[in-house]
C-alpha atoms as a PDB file:
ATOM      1  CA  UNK A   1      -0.103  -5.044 -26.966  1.00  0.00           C
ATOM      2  CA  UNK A   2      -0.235  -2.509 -24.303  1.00  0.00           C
ATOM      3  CA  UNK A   3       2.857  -1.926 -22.892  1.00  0.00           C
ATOM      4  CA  UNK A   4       2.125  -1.012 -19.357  1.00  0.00           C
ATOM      5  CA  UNK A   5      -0.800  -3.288 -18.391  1.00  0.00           C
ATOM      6  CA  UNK A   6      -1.188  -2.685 -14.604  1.00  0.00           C
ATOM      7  CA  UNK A   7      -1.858   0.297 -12.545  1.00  0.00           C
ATOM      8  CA  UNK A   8      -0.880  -1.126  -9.053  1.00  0.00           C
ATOM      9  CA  UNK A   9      -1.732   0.963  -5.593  1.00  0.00           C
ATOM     10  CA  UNK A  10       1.079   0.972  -3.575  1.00  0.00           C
ATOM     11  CA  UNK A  11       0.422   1.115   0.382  1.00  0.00           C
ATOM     12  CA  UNK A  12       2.090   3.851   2.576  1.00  0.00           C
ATOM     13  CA  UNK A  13       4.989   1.270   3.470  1.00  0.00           C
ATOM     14  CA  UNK A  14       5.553   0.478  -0.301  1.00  0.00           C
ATOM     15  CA  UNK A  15       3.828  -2.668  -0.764  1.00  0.00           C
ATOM     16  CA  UNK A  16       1.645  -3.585  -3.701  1.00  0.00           C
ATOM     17  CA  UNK A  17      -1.866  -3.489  -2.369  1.00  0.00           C
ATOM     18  CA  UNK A  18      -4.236  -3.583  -5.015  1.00  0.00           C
ATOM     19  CA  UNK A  19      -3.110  -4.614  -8.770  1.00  0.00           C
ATOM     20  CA  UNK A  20      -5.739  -3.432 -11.205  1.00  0.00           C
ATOM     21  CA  UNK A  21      -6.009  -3.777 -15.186  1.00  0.00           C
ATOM     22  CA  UNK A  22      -4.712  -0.351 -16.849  1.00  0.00           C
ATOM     23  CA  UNK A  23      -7.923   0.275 -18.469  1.00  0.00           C
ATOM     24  CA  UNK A  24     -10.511  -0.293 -15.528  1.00  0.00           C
ATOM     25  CA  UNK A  25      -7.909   2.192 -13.556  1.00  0.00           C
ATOM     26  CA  UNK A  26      -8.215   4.644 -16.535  1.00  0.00           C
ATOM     27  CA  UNK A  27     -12.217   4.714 -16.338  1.00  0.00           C
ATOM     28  CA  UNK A  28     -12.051   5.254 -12.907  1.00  0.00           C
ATOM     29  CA  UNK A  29     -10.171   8.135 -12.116  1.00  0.00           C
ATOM     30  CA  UNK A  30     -12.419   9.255  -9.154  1.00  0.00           C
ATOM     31  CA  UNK A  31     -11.345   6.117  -7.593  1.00  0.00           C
ATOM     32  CA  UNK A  32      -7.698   6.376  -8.138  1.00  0.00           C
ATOM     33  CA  UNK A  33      -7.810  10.165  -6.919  1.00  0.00           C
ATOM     34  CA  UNK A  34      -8.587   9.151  -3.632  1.00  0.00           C
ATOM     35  CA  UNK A  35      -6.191   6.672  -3.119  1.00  0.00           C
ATOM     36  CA  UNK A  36      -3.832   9.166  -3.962  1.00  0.00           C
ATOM     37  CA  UNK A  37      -5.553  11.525  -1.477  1.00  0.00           C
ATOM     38  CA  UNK A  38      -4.868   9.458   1.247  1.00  0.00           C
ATOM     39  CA  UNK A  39      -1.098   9.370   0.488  1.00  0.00           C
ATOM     40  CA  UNK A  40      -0.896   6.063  -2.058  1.00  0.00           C
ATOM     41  CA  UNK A  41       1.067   5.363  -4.687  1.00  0.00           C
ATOM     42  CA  UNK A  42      -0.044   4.983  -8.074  1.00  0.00           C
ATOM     43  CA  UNK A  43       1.995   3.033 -10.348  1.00  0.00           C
ATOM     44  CA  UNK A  44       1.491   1.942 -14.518  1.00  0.00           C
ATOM     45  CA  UNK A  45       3.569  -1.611 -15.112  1.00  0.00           C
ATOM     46  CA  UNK A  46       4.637  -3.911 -17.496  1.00  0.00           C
ATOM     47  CA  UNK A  47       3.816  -7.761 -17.399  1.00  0.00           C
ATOM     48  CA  UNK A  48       7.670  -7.899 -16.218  1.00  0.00           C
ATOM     49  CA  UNK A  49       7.896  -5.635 -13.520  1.00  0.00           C
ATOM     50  CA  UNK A  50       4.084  -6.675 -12.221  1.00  0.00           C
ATOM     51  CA  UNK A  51       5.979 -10.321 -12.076  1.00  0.00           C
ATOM     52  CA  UNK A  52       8.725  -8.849 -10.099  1.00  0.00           C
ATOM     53  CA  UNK A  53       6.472  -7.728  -7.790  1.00  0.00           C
ATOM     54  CA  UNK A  54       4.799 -10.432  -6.849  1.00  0.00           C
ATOM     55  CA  UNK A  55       8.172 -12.544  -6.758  1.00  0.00           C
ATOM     56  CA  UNK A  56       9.827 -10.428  -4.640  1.00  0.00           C
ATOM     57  CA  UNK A  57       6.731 -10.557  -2.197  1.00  0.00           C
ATOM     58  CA  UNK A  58       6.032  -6.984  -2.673  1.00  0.00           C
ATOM     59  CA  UNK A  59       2.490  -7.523  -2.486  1.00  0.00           C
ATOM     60  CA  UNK A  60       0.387  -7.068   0.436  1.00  0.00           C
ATOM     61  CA  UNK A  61      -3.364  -7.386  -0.654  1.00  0.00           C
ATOM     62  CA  UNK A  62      -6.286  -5.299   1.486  1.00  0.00           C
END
């Protein structure tokens, strides 16, 4: 089992704004570049902390 599942895209105010599978991130790099171009933050995370997340209402969808 992969232990970090989800690459999550963190908004410029910290919120979760786009939860993706690890793998689809990792095939599209081009993607996640830009994001990080315009000043997100990219994030790998376990099933645990991806639950924390959204429990503590840290997510804050496009």
């Amino acid at each position: 089992m992969m232990n970090k599942p989800y690459t999550i895209i963190f908004n410029l105010k910290g919120k979760a704004a786009v939860v993706i599978d690890k793998n689809v991130a990792d095939d599209e790099s081009k993607m996640i570049q830009r994001f990080i171009d315009d000043g997100y933050t990219i994030q790998d995370v376990s099933e645990e902390e991806y639950k924390s997340i959204l429990k503590n209402g840290n997510f804050s969808p496009f």
